[in-house]
ModelCIF file with pLDDT and N, C-alpha, C, O atoms, coordinates in Angstrom:
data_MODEL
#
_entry.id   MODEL 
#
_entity.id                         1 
_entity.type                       polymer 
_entity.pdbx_number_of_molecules   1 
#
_entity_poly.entity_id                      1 
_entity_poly.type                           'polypeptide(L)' 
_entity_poly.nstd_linkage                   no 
_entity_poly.nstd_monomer                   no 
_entity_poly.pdbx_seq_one_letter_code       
;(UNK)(UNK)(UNK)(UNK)(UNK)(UNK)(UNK)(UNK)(UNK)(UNK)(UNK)(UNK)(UNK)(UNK)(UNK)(UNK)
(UNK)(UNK)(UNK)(UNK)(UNK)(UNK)(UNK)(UNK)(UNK)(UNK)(UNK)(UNK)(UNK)(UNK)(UNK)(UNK)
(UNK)
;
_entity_poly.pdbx_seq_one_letter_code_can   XXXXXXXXXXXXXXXXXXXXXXXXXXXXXXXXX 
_entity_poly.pdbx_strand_id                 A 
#
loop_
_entity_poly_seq.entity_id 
_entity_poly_seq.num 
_entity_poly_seq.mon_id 
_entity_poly_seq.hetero 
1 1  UNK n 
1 2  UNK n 
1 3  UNK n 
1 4  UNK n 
1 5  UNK n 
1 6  UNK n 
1 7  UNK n 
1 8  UNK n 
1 9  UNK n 
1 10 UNK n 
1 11 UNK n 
1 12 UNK n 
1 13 UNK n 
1 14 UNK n 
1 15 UNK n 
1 16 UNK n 
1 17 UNK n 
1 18 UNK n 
1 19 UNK n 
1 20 UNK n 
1 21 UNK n 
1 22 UNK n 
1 23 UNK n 
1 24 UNK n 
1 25 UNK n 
1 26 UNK n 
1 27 UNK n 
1 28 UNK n 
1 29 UNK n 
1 30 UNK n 
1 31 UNK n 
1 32 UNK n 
1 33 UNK n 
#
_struct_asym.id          A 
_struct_asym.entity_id   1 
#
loop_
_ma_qa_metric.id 
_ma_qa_metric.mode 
_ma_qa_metric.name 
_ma_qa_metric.software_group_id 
_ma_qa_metric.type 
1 global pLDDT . pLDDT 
2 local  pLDDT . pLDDT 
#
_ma_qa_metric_global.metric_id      1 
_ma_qa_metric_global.metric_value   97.06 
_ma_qa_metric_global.model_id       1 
_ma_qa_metric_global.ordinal_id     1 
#
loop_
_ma_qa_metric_local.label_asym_id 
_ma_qa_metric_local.label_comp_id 
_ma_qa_metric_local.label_seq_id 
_ma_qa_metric_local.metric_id 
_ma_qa_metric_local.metric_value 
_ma_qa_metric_local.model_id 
_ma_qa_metric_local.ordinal_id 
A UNK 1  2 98.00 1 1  
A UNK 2  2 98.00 1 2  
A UNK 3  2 98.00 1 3  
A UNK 4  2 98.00 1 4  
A UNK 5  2 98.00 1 5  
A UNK 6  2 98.00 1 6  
A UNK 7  2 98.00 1 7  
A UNK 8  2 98.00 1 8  
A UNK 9  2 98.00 1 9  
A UNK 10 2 97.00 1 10 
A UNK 11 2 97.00 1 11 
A UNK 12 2 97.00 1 12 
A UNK 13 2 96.00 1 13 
A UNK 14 2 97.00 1 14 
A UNK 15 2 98.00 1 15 
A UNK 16 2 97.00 1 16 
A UNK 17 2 97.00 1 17 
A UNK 18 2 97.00 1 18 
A UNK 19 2 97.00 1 19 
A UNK 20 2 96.00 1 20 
A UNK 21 2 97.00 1 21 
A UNK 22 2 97.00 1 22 
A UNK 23 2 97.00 1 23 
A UNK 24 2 95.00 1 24 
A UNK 25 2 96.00 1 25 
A UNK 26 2 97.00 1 26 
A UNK 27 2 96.00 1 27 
A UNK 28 2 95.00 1 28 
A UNK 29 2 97.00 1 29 
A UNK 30 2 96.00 1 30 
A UNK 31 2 98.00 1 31 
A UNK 32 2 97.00 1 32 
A UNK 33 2 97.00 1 33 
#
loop_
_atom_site.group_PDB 
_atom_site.id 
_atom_site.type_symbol 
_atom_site.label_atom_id 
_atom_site.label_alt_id 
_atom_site.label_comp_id 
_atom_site.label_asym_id 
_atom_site.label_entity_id 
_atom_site.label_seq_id 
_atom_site.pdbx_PDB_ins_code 
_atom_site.Cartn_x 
_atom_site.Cartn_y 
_atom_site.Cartn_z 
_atom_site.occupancy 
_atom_site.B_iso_or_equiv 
_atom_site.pdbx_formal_charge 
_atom_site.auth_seq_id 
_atom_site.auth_comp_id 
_atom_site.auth_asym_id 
_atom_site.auth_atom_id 
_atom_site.pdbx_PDB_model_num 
ATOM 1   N N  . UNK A 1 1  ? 258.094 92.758  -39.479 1.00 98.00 ? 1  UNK A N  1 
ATOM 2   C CA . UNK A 1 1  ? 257.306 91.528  -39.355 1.00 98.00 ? 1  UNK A CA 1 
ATOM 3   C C  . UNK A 1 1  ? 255.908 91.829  -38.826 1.00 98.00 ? 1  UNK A C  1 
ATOM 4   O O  . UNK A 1 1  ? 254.970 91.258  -39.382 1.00 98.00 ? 1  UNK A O  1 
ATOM 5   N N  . UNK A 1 2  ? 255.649 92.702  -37.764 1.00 98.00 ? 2  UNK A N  1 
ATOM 6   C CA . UNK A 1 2  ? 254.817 93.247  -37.401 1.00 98.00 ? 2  UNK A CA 1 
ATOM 7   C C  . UNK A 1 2  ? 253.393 94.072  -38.555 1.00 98.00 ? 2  UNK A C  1 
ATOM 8   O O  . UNK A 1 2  ? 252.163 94.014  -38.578 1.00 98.00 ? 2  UNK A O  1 
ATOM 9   N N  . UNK A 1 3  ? 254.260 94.645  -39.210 1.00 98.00 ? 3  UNK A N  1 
ATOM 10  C CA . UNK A 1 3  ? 253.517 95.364  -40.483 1.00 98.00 ? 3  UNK A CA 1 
ATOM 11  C C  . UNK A 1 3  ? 252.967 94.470  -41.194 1.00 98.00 ? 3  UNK A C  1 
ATOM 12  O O  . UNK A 1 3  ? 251.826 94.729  -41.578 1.00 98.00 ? 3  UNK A O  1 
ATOM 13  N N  . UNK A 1 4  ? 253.707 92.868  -41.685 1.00 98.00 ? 4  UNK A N  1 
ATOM 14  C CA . UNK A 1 4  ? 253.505 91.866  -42.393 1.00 98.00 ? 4  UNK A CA 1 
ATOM 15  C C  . UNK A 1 4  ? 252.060 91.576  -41.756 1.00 98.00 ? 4  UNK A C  1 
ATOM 16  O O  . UNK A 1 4  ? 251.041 91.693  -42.437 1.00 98.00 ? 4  UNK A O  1 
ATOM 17  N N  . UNK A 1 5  ? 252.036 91.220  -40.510 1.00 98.00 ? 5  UNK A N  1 
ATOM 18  C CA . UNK A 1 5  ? 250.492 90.493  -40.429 1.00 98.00 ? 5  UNK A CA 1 
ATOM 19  C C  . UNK A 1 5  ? 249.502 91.626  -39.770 1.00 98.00 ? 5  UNK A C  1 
ATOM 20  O O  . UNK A 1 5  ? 248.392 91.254  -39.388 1.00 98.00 ? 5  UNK A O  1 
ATOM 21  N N  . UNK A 1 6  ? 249.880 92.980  -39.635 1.00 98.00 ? 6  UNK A N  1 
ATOM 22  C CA . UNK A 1 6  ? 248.837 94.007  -39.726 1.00 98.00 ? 6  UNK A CA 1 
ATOM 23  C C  . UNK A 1 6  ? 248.469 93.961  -41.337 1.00 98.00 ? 6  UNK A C  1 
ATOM 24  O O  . UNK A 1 6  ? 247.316 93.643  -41.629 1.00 98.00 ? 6  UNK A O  1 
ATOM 25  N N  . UNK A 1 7  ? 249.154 94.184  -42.110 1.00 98.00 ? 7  UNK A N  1 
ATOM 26  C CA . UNK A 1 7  ? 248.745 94.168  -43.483 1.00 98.00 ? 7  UNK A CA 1 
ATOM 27  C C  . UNK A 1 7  ? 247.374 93.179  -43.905 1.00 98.00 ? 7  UNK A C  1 
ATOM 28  O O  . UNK A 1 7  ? 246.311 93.487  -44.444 1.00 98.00 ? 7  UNK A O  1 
ATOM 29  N N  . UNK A 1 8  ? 248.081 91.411  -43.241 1.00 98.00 ? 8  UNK A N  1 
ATOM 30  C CA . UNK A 1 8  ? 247.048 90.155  -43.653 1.00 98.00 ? 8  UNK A CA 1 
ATOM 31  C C  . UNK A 1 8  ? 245.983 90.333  -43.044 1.00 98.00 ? 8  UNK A C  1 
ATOM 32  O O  . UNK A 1 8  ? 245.501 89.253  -42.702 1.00 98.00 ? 8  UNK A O  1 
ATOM 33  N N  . UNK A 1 9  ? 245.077 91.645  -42.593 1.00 98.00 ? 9  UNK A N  1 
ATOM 34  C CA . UNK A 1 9  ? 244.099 91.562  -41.416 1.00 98.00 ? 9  UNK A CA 1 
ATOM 35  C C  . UNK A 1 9  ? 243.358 93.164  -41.949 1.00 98.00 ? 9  UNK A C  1 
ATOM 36  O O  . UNK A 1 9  ? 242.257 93.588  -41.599 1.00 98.00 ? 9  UNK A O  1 
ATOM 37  N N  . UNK A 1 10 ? 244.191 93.734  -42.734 1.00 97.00 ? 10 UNK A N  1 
ATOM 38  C CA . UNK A 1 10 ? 243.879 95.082  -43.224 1.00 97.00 ? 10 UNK A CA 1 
ATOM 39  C C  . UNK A 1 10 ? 243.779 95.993  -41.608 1.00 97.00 ? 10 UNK A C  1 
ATOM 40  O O  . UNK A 1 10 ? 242.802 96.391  -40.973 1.00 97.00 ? 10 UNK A O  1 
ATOM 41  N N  . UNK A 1 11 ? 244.853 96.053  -41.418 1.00 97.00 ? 11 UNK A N  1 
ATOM 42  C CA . UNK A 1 11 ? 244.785 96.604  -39.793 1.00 97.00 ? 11 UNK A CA 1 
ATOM 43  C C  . UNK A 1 11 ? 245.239 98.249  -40.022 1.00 97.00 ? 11 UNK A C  1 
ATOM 44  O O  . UNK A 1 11 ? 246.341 98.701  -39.711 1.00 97.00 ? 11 UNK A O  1 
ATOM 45  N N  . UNK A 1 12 ? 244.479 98.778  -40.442 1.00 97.00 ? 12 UNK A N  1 
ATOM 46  C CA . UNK A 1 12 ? 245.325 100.585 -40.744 1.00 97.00 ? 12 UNK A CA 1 
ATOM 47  C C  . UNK A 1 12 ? 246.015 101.150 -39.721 1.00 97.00 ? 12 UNK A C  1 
ATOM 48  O O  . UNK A 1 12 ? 247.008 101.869 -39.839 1.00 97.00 ? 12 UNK A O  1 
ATOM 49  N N  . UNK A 1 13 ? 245.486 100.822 -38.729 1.00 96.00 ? 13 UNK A N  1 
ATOM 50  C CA . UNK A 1 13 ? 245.854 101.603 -37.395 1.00 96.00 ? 13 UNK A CA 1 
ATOM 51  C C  . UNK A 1 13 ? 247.380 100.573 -36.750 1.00 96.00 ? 13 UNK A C  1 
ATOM 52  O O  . UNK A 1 13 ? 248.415 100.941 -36.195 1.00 96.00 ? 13 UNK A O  1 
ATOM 53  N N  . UNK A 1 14 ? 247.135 99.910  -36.945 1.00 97.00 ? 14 UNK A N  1 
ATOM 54  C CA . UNK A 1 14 ? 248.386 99.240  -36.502 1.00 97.00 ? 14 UNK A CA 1 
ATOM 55  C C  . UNK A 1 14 ? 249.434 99.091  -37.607 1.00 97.00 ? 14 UNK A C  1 
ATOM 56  O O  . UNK A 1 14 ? 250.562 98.620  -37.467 1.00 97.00 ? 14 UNK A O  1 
ATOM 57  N N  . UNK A 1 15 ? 248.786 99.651  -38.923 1.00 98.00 ? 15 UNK A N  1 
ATOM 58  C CA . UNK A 1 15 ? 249.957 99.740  -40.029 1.00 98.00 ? 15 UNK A CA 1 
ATOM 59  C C  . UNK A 1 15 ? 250.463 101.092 -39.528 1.00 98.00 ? 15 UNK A C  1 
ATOM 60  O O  . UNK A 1 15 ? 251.653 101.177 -39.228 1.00 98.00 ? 15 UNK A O  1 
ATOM 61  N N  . UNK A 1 16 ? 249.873 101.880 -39.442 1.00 97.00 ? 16 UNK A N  1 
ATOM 62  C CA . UNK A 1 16 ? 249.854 103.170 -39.162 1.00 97.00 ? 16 UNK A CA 1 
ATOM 63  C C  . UNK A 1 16 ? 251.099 103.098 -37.954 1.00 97.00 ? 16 UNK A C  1 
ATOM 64  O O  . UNK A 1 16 ? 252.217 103.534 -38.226 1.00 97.00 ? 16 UNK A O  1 
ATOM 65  N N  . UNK A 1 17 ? 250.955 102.818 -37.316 1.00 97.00 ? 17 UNK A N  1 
ATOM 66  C CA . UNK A 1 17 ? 251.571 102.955 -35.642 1.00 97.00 ? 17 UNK A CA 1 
ATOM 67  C C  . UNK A 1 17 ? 253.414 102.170 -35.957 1.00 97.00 ? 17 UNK A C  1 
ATOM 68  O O  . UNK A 1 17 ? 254.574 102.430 -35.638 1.00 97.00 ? 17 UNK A O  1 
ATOM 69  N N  . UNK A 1 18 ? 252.666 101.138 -36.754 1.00 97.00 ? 18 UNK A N  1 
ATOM 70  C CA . UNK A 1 18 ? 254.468 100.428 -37.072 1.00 97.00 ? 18 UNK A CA 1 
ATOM 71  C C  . UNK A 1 18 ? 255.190 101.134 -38.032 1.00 97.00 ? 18 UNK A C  1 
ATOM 72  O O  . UNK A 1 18 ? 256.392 100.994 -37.810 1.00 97.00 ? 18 UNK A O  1 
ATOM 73  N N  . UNK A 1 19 ? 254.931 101.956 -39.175 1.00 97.00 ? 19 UNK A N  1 
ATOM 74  C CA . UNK A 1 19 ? 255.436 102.821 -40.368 1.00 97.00 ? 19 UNK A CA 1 
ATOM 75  C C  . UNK A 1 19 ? 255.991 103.966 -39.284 1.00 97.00 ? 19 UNK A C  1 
ATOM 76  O O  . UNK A 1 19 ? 257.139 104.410 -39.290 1.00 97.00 ? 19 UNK A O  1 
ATOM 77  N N  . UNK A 1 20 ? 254.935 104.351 -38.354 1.00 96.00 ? 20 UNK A N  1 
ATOM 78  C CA . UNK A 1 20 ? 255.562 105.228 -37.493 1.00 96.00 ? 20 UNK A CA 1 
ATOM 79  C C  . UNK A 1 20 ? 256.880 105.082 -36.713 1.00 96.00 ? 20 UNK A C  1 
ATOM 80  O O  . UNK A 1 20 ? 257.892 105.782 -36.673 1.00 96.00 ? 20 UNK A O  1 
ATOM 81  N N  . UNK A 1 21 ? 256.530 103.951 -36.117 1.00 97.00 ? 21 UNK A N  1 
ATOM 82  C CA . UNK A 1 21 ? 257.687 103.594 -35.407 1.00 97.00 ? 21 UNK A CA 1 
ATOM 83  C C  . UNK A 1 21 ? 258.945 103.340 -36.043 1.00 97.00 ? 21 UNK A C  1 
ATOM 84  O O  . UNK A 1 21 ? 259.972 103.585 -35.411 1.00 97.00 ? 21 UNK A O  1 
ATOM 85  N N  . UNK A 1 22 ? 259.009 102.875 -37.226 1.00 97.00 ? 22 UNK A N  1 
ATOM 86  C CA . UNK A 1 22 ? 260.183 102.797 -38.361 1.00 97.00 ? 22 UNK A CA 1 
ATOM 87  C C  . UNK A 1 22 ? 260.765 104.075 -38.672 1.00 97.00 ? 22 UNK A C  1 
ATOM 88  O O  . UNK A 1 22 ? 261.991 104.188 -38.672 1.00 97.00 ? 22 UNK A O  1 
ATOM 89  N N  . UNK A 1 23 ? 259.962 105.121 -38.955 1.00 97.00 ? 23 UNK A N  1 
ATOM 90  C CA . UNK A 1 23 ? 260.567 106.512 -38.997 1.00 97.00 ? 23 UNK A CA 1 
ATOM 91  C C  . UNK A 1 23 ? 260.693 106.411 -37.613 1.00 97.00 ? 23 UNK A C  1 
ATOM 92  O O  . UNK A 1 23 ? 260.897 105.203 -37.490 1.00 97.00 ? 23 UNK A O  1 
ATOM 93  N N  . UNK A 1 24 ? 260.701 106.741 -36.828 1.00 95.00 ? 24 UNK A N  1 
ATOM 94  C CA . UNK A 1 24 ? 261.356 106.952 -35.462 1.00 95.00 ? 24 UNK A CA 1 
ATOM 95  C C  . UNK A 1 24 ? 262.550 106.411 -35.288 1.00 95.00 ? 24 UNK A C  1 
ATOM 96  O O  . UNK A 1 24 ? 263.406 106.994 -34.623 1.00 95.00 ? 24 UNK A O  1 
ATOM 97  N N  . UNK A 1 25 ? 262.844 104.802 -36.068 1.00 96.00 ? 25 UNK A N  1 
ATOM 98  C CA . UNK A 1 25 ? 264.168 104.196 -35.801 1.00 96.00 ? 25 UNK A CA 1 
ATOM 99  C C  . UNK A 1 25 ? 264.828 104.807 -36.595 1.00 96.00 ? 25 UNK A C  1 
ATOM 100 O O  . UNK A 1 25 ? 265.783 105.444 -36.150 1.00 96.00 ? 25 UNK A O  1 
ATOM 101 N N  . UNK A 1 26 ? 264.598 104.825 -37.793 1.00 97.00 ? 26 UNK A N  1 
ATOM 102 C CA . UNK A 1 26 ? 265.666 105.410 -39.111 1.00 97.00 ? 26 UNK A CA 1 
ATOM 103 C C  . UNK A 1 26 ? 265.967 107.270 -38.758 1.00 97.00 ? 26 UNK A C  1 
ATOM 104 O O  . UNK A 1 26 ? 266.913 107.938 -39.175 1.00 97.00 ? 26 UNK A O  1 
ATOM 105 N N  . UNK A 1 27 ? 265.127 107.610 -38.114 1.00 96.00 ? 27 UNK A N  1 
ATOM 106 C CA . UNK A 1 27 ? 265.832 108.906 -37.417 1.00 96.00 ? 27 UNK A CA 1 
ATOM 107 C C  . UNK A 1 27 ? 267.081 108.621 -36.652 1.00 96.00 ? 27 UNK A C  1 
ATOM 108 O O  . UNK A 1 27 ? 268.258 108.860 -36.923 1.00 96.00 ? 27 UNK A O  1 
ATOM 109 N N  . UNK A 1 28 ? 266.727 108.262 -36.009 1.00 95.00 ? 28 UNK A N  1 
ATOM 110 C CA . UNK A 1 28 ? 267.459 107.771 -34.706 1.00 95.00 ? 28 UNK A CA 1 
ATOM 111 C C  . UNK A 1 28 ? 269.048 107.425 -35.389 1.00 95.00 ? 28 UNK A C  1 
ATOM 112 O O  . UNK A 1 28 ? 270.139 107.747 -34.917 1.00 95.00 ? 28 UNK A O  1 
ATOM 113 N N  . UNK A 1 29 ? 268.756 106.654 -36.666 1.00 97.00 ? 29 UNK A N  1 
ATOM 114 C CA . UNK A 1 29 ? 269.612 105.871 -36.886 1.00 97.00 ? 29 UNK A CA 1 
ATOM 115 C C  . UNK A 1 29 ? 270.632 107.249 -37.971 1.00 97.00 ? 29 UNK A C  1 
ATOM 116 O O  . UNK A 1 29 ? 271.774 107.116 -38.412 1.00 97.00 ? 29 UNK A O  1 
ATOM 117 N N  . UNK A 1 30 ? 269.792 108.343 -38.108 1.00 96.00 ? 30 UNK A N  1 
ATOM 118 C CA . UNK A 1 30 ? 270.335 109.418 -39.200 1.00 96.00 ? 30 UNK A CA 1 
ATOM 119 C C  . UNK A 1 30 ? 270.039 109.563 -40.624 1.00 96.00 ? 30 UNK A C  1 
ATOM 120 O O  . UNK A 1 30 ? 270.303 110.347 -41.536 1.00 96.00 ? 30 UNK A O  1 
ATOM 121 N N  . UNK A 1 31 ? 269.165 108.126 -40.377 1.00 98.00 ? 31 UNK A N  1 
ATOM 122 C CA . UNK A 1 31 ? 268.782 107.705 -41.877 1.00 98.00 ? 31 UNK A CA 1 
ATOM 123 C C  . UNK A 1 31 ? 267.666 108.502 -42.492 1.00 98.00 ? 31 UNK A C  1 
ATOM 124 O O  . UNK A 1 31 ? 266.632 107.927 -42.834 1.00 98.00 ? 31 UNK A O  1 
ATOM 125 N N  . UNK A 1 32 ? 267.804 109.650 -42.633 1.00 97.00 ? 32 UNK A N  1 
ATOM 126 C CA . UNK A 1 32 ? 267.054 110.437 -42.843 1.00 97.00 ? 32 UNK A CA 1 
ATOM 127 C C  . UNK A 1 32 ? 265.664 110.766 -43.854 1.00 97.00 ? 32 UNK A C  1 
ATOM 128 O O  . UNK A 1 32 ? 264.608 111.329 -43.564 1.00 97.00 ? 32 UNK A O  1 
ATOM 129 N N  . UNK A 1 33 ? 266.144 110.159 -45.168 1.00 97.00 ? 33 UNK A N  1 
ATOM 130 C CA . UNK A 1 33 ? 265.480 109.403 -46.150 1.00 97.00 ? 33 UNK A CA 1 
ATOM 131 C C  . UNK A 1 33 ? 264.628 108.607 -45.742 1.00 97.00 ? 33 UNK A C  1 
ATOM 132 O O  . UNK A 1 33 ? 264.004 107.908 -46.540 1.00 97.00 ? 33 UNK A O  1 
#
């Protein structure tokens, strides 16, 4: 949801930082892909 309204604002850096943080969960999670 976060990514959603960095996107509506063209926010790179905060797209940047949430894509990050998603790989960090899907590690976590084993989801390796």
């Amino acid at each position: 949801n976060a990514a959603k309204l960095y996107q509506t604002i063209h926010n790179n850096r905060g797209l940047g930082n949430v894509n990050l943080n998603l790989g960090l969960v899907y590690s976590n999670m084993g989801d390796f892909t």
